[in-house]
Structures are given as C-alpha cells and as structure tokens.
Protein backbone atom coordinates (compact mmCIF):
# COMPACT_ATOMS: atom_id res chain seq x y z
CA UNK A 1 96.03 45.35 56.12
CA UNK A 2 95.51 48.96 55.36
CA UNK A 3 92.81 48.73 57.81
CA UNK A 4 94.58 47.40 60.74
CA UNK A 5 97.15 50.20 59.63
CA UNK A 6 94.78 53.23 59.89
CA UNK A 7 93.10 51.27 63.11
CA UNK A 8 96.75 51.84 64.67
CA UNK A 9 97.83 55.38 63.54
CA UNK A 10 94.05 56.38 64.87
CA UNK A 11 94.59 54.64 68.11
CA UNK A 12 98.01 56.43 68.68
CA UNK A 13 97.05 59.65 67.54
CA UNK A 14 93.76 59.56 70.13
CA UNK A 15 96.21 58.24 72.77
CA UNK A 16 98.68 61.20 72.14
CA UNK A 17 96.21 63.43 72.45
CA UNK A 18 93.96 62.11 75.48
CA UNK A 19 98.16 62.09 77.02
CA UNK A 20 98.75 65.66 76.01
CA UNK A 21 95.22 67.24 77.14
CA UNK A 22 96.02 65.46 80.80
CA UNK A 23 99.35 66.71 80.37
CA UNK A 24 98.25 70.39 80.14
CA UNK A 25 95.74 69.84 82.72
CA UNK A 26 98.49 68.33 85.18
CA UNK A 27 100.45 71.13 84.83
CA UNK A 28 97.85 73.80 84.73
CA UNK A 29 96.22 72.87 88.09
CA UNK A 30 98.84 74.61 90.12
CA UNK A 31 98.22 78.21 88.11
CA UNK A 32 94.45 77.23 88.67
CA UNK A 33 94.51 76.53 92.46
CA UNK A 34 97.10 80.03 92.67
CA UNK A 35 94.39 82.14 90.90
CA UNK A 36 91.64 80.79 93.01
CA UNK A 37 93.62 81.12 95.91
CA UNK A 38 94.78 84.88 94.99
CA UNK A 39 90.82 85.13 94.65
CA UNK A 40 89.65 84.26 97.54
CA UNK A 41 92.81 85.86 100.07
CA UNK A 42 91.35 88.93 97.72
CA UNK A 43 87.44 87.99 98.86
CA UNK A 44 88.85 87.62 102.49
CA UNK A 45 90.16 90.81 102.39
CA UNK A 46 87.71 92.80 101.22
CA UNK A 47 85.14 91.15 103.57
CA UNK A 48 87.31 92.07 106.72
CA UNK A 49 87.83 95.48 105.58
CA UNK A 50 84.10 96.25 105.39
CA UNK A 51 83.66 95.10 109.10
CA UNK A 52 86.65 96.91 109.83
CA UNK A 53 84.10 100.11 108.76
CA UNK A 54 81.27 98.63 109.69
CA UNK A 55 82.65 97.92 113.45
CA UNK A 56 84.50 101.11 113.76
CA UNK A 57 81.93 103.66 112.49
CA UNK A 58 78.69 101.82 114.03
CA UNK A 59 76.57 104.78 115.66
CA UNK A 60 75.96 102.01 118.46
CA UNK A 61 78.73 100.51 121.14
CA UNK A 62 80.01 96.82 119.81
CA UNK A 63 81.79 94.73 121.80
CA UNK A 64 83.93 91.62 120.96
CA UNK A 65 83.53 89.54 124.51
CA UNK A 66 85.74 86.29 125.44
CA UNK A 67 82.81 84.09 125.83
CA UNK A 68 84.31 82.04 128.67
CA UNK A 69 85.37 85.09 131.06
CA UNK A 70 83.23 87.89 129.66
CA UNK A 71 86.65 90.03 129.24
CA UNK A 72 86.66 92.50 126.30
CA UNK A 73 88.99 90.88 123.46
CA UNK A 74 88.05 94.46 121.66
CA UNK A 75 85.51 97.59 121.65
CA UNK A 76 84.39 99.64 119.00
CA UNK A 77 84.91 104.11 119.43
CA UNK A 78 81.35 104.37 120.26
CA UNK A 79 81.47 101.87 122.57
CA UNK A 80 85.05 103.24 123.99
CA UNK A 81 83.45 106.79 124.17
CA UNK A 82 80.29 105.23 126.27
CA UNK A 83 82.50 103.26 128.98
CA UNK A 84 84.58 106.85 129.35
CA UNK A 85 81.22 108.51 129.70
CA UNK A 86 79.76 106.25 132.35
CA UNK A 87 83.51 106.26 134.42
CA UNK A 88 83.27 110.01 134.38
CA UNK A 89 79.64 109.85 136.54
CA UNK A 90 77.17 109.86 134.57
CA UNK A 91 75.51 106.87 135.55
CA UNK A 92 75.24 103.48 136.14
CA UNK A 93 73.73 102.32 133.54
CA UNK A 94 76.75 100.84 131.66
CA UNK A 95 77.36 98.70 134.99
CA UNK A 96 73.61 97.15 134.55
CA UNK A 97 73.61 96.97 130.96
CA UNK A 98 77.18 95.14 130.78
CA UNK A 99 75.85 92.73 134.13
CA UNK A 100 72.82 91.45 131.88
CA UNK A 101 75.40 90.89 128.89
CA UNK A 102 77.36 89.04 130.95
CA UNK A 103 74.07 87.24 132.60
CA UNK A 104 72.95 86.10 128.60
CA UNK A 105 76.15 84.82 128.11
CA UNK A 106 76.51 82.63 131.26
CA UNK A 107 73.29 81.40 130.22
C-alpha cells in the first residue's frame, strides 16, 4: 500500500511540475517573441541606416530606377550633382550613359 501511495504523490508531483514548467513557458512566449521582435526592428534599423550613409556619401552617382518605366524612384548627391552638371552643357554623356541603363534594363 505504501507503495501505491508514494507511486501517486510521485505521479502528481511530476504532473504539477511538467503543468507549471508549460505554464511559465505559455506565458513567457509573448516577452520572448517582444524581445526578438524589439531585436530585429533594432537589426532593421541599423541596416537601413548604414545604406542611408552608404547611398548618400558614395563618391559614385546611384540611382534607385522603377524597373518597369525606367523613372527615378530616388538619386543619390553625387548622382544629383552629375545630372545638374550634364543640364548645364557639359556634355552628353549622361544622355548615353542613362540610354544604355535603360537599354540593360529593357533587356
């Protein structure tokens, strides 16, 4: 009898706990997904801040092109600086270079 006893207060007492560890880890998962969540918006973040820098201070023209028309969604200083050069008289080469970008992307 004492056996079937001890069987029984085991069996509860590994039940309570196997209900209380899934218990914490219910209730947990929310804080875990909002860390990981806070970590990653924080990732994000930093990544788009060093293209920010990246695209803005380049030493070369960069241009963000609408694939489908070829229209300029955005341009980079350098790049701004260029198209105000070329307007000015300076040349044509802007015109050709910005004709074969556009032929490359047709293609």
């Amino acid at each position: 009898m004492l056996d079937n006893e001890l069987f029984t207060l085991i069996f509860w007492v590994a039940l309570g706990m196997v209900c209380v560890g899934l218990t914490v880890r219910f209730f947990m998962k929310p804080q875990m997904l909002r860390r990981l969540v806070n970590k990653q918006a924080g990732e994000l973040i930093e990544s788009e801040l060093r293209f920010k820098i990246l695209f803005d201070k380049a030493p070369i023209g960069i241009a963000e092109l609408d694939t489908q028309s070829g229209a300029f969604i955005r341009v980079n200083p350098k790049l701004s600086e260029e198209i105000k050069q070329s307007m000015v008289g300076k040349g044509t080469t802007f015109n050709i270079y910005f004709k074969t970008v556009a032929q490359v992307l047709a293609s």
